[in-house]
Protein backbone atom coordinates (compact mmCIF):
# COMPACT_ATOMS: atom_id res chain seq x y z
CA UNK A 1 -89.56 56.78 40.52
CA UNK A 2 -90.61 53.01 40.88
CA UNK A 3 -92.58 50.55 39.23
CA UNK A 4 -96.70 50.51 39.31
CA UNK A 5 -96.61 54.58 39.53
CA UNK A 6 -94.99 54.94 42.82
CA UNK A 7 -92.40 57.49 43.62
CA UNK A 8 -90.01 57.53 47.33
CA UNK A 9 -88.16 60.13 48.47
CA UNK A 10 -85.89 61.17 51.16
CA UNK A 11 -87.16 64.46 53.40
CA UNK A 12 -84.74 66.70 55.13
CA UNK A 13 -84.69 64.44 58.11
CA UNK A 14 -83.70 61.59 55.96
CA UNK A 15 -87.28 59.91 56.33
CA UNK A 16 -88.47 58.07 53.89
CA UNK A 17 -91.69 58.63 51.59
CA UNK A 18 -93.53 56.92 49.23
CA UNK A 19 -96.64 57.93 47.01
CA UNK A 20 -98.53 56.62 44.56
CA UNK A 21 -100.41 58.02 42.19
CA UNK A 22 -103.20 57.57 39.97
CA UNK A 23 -101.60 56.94 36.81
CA UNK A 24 -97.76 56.63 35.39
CA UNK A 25 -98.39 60.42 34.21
CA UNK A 26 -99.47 61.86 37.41
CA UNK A 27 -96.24 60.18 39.31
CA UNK A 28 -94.19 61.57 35.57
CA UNK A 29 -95.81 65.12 35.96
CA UNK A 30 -95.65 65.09 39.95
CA UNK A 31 -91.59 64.32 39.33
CA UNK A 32 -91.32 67.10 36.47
CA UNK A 33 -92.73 69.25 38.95
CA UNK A 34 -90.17 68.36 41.94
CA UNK A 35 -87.40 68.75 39.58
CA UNK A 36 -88.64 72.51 38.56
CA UNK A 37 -88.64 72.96 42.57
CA UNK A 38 -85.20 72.16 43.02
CA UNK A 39 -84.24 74.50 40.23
CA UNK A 40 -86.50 77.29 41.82
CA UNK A 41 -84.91 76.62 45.11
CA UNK A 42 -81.33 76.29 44.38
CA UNK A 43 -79.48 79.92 44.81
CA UNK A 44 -77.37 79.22 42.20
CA UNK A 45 -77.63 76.38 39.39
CA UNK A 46 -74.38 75.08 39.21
CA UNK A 47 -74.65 72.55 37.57
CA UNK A 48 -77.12 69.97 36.19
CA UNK A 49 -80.95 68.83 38.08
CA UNK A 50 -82.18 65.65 37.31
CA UNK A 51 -85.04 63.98 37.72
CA UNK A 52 -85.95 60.09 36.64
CA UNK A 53 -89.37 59.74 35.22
CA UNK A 54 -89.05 56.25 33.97
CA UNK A 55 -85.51 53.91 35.13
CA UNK A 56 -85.63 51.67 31.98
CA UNK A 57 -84.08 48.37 31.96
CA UNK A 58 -80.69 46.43 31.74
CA UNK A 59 -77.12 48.63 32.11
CA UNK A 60 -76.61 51.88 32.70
CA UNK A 61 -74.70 54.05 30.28
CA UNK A 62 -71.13 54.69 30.87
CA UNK A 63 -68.79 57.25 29.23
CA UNK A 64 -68.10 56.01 25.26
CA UNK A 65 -71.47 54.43 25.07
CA UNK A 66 -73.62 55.23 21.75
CA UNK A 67 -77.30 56.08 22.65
CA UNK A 68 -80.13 56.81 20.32
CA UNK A 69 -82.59 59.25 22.29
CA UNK A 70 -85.76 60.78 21.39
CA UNK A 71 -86.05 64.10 23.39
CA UNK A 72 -87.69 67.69 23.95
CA UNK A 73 -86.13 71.03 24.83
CA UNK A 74 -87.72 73.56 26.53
CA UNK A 75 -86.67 77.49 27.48
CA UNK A 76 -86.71 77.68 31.14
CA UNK A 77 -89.31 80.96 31.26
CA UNK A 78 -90.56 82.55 34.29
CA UNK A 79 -89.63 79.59 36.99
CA UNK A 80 -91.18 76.84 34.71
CA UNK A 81 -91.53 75.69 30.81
CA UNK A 82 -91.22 77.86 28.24
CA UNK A 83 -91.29 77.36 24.52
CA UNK A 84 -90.20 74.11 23.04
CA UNK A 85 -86.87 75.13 20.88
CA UNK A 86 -85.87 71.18 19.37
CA UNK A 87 -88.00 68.38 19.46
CA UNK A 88 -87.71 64.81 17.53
CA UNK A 89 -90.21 63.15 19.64
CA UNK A 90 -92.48 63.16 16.54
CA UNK A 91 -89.89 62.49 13.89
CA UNK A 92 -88.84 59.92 12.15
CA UNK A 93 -85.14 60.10 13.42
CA UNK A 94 -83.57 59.77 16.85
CA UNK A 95 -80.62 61.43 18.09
CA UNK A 96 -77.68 59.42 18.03
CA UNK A 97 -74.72 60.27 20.13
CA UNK A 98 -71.91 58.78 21.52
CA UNK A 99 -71.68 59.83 25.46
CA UNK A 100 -67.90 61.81 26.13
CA UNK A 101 -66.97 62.33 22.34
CA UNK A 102 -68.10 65.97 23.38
CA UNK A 103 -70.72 66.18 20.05
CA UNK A 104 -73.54 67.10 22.24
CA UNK A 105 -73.63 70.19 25.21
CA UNK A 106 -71.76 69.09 28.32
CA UNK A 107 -75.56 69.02 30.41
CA UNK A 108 -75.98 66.10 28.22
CA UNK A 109 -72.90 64.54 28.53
CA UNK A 110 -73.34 64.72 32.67
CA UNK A 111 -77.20 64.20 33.01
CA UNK A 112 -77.51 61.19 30.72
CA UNK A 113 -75.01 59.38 32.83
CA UNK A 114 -76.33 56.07 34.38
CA UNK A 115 -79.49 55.99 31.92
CA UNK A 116 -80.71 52.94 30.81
CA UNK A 117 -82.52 51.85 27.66
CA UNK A 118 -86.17 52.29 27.69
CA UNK A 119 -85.41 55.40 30.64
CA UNK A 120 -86.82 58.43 30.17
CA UNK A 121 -85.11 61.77 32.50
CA UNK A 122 -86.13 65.13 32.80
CA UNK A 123 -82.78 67.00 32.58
CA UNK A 124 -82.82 71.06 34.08
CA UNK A 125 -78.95 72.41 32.54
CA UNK A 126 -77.48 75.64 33.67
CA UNK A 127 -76.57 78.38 30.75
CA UNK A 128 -72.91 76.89 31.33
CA UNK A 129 -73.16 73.50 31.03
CA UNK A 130 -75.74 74.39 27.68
CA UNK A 131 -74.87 77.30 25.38
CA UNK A 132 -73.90 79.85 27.21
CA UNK A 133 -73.64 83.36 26.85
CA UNK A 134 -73.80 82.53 22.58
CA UNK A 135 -76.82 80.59 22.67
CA UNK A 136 -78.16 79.57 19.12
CA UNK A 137 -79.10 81.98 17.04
CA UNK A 138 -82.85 82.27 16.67
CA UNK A 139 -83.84 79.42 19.06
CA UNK A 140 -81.52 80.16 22.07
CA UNK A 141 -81.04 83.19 23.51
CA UNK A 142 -78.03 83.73 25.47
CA UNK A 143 -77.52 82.41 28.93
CA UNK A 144 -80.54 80.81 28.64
CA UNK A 145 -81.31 77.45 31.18
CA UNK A 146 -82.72 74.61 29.07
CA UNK A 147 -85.13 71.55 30.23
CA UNK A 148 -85.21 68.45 28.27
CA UNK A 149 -87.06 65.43 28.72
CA UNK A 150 -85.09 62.83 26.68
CA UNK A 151 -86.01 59.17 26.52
CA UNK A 152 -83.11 56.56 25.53
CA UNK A 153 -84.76 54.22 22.63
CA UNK A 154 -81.49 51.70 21.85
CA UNK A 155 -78.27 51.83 23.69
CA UNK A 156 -74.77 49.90 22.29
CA UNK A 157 -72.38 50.02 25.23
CA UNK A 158 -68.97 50.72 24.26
CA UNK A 159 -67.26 47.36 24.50
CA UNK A 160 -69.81 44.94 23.15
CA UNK A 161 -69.20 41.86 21.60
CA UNK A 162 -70.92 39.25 19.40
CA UNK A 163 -70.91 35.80 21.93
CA UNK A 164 -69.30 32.32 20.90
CA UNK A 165 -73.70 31.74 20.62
CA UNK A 166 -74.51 34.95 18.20
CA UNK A 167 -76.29 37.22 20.79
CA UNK A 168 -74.89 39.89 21.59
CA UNK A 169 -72.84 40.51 24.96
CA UNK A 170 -71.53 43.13 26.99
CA UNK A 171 -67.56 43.23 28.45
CA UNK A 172 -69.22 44.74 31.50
CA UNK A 173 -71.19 41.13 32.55
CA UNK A 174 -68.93 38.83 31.07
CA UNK A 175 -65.56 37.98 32.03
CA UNK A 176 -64.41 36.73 29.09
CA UNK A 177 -66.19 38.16 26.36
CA UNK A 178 -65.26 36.94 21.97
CA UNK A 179 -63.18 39.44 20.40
CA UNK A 180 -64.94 39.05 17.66
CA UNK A 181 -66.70 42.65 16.56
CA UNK A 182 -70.44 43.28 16.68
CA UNK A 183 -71.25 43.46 12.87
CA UNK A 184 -74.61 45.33 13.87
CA UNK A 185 -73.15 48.53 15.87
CA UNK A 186 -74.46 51.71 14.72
CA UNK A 187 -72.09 54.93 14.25
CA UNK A 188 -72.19 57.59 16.38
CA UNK A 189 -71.90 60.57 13.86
């Protein structure tokens, strides 16, 4: 995915491709789409597809990073989307989660990995990396693969600091960032 609704890709020959489309959600639906081919194509999913719609901007998130993420799961029915079984897209809450603590299923935990704020990925998780062969009673059924499109809305990476100037700094672009705590972090319950 790249700016001004223009996706690249790499063929089997490692050639390189570029397309652009109409609008941002032709390129978004055309990489949906992709992602759902790779699932369909893959013998065996092992582990987790993923697919960036939108890249977002500034650092990407790192093990022990809190995220707040507005997202919606699907069944994966029949090669493709199923029904939606969790949504907050439309509420007035976002997820919050802190990336590692192990709070959310482990397809999260791997396919969230190098986000950025403002990003939006389409995530395709295996039964084992989601809820296995328990699933969630009444919304899940067991050994069920799960798609989620989940968009990260504020990000607080995990060693960020208030600055000698008041604005707030990361450990990761500084070298020599204050000690002094960030009063306005947000817990990651």
């Amino acid at each position: 995915v790249q700016p001004n609704n223009y996706s690249t890709f790499y063929d089997d020959q490692r050639q390189n491709w570029s397309i652009m489309f109409e609008s941002e959600k032709a390129a978004t639906d055309f990489s949906k789409q992709v992602c759902i081919a790779k699932c369909n194509s893959s013998p065996v999913l092992d582990s987790v597809l993923y697919q960036d719609l939108l890249l977002g901007e500034g650092q990407g998130v790192e093990g022990g990073d809190s995220l707040e993420v507005a997202y919606t799961g699907w069944l994966f029915q029949n090669n493709g989307l199923g029904q939606v079984f969790d949504s907050n897209v439309n509420k007035d809450k976002l997820l919050r989660l802190k990336l590692g603590s192990g709070k959310v299923i482990k397809g999260w935990e791997e396919g969230m990995m190098g986000m950025k704020k403002g990003g939006r990925r389409y995530l395709i998780i295996p039964p084992a990396w989601a809820y296995g062969t328990q699933g969630v009673a009444g919304r899940v059924p067991p050994d069920s693969t799960l798609v989620f499109e989940v968009e990260v809305k504020r990000v607080k990476l995990v060693k960020e600091c208030s600055g000698s100037d008041g604005q707030s700094v990361s450990s990761r672009d500084s070298p020599a960032p204050s000690p002094v705590p960030n009063s306005d972090g947000f817990s990651a319950d």
